[in-house]
N, C-alpha and C. Protein backbone atom coordinates (compact mmCIF):
# COMPACT_ATOMS: atom_id res chain seq x y z
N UNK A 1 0.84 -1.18 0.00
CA UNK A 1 0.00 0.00 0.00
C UNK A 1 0.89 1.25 0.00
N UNK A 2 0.67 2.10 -1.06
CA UNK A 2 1.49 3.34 -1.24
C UNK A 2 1.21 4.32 0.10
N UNK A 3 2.41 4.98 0.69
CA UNK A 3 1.95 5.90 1.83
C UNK A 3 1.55 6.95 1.28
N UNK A 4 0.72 7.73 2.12
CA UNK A 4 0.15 9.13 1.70
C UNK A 4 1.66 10.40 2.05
N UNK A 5 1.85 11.21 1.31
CA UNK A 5 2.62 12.13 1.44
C UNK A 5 2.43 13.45 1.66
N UNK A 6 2.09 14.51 2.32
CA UNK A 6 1.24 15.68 2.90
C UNK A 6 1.40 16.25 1.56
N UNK A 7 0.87 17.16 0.63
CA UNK A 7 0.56 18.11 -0.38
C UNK A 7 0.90 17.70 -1.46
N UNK A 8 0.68 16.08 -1.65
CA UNK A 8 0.79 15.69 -3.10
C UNK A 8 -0.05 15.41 -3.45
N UNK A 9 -1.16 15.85 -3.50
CA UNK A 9 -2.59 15.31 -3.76
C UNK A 9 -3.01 16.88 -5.04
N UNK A 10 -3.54 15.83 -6.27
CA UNK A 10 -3.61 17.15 -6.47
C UNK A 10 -4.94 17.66 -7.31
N UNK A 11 -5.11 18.73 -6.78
CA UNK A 11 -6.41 19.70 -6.19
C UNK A 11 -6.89 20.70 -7.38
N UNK A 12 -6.43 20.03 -8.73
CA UNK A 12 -6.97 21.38 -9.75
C UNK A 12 -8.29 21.24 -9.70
N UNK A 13 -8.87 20.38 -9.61
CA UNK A 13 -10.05 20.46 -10.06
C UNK A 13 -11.67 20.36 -9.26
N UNK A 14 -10.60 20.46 -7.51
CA UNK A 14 -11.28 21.05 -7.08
C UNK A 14 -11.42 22.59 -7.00
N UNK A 15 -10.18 22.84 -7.40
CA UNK A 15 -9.87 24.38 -7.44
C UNK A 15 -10.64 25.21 -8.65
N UNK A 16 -10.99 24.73 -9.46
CA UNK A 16 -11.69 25.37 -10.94
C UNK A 16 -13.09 24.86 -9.85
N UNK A 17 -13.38 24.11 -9.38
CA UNK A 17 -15.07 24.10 -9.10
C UNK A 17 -15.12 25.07 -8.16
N UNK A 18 -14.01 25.43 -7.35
CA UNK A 18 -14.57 26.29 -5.64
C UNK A 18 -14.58 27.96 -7.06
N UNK A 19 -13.39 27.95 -7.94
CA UNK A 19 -13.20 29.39 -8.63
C UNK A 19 -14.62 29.51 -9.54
N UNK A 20 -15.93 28.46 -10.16
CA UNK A 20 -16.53 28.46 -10.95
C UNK A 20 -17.65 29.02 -9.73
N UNK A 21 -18.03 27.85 -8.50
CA UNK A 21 -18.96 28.58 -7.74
C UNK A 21 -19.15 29.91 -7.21
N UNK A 22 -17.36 30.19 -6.49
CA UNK A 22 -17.58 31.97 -6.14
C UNK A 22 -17.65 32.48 -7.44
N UNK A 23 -17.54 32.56 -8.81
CA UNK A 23 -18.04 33.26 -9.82
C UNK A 23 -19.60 33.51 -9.54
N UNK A 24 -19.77 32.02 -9.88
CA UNK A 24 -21.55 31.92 -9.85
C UNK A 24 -22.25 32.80 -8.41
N UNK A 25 -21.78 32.83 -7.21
CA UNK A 25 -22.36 33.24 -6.22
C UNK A 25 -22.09 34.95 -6.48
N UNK A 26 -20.93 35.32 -7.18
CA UNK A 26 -20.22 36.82 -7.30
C UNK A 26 -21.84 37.55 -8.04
N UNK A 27 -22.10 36.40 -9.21
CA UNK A 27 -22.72 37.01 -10.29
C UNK A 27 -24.40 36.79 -9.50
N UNK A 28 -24.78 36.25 -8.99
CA UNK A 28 -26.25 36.00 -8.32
C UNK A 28 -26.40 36.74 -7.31
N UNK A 29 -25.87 37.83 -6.65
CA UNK A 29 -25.28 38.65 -5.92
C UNK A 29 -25.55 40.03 -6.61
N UNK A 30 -24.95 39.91 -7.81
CA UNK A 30 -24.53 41.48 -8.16
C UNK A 30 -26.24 41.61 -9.53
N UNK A 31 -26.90 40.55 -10.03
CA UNK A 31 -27.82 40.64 -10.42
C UNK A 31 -29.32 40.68 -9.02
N UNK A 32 -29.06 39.92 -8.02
CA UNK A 32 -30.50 40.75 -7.30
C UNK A 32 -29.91 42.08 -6.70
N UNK A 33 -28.88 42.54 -6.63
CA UNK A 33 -28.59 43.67 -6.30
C UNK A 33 -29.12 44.79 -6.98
N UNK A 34 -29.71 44.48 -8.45
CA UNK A 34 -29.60 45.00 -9.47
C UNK A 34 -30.73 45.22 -9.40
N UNK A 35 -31.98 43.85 -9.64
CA UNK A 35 -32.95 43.80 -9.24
C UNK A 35 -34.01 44.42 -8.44
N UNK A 36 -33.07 44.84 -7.17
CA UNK A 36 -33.55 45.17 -6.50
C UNK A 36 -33.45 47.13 -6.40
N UNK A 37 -32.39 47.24 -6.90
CA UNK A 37 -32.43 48.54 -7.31
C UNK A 37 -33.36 49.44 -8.01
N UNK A 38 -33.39 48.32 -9.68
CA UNK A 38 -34.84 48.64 -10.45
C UNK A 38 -36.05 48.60 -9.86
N UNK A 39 -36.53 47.71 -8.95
CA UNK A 39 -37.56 47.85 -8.03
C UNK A 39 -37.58 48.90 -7.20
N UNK A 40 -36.90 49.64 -6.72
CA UNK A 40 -37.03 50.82 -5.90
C UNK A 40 -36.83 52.24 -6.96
N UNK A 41 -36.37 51.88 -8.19
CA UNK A 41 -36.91 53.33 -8.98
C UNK A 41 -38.03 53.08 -9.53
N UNK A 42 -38.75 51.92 -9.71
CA UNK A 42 -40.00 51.97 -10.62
C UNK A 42 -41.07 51.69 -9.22
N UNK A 43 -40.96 51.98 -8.46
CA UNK A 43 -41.44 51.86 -6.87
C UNK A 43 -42.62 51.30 -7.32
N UNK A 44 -41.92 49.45 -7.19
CA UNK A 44 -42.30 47.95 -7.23
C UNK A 44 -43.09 48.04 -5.34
């Protein structure tokens, strides 16, 4: 059985999913922000 070695494991692709979600959360964020803006000039 091969031993485990501390930081050889490797993590791209968890790293593109954590960088794809904070995109996705950046952008769902900055659209109800938006949302909600237009609703208070067309006084929704």
């Amino acid at each position: 059985m091969a031993k485990h070695e501390r930081g050889t494991m490797d993590i791209r692709s968890h790293e593109k999913t954590f960088n794809g979600f904070v995109k996705m959360v950046a952008w769902g964020a900055f659209i109800a922000v938006c949302v909600l803006i237009f609703l208070a000039l067309v006084d929704g």
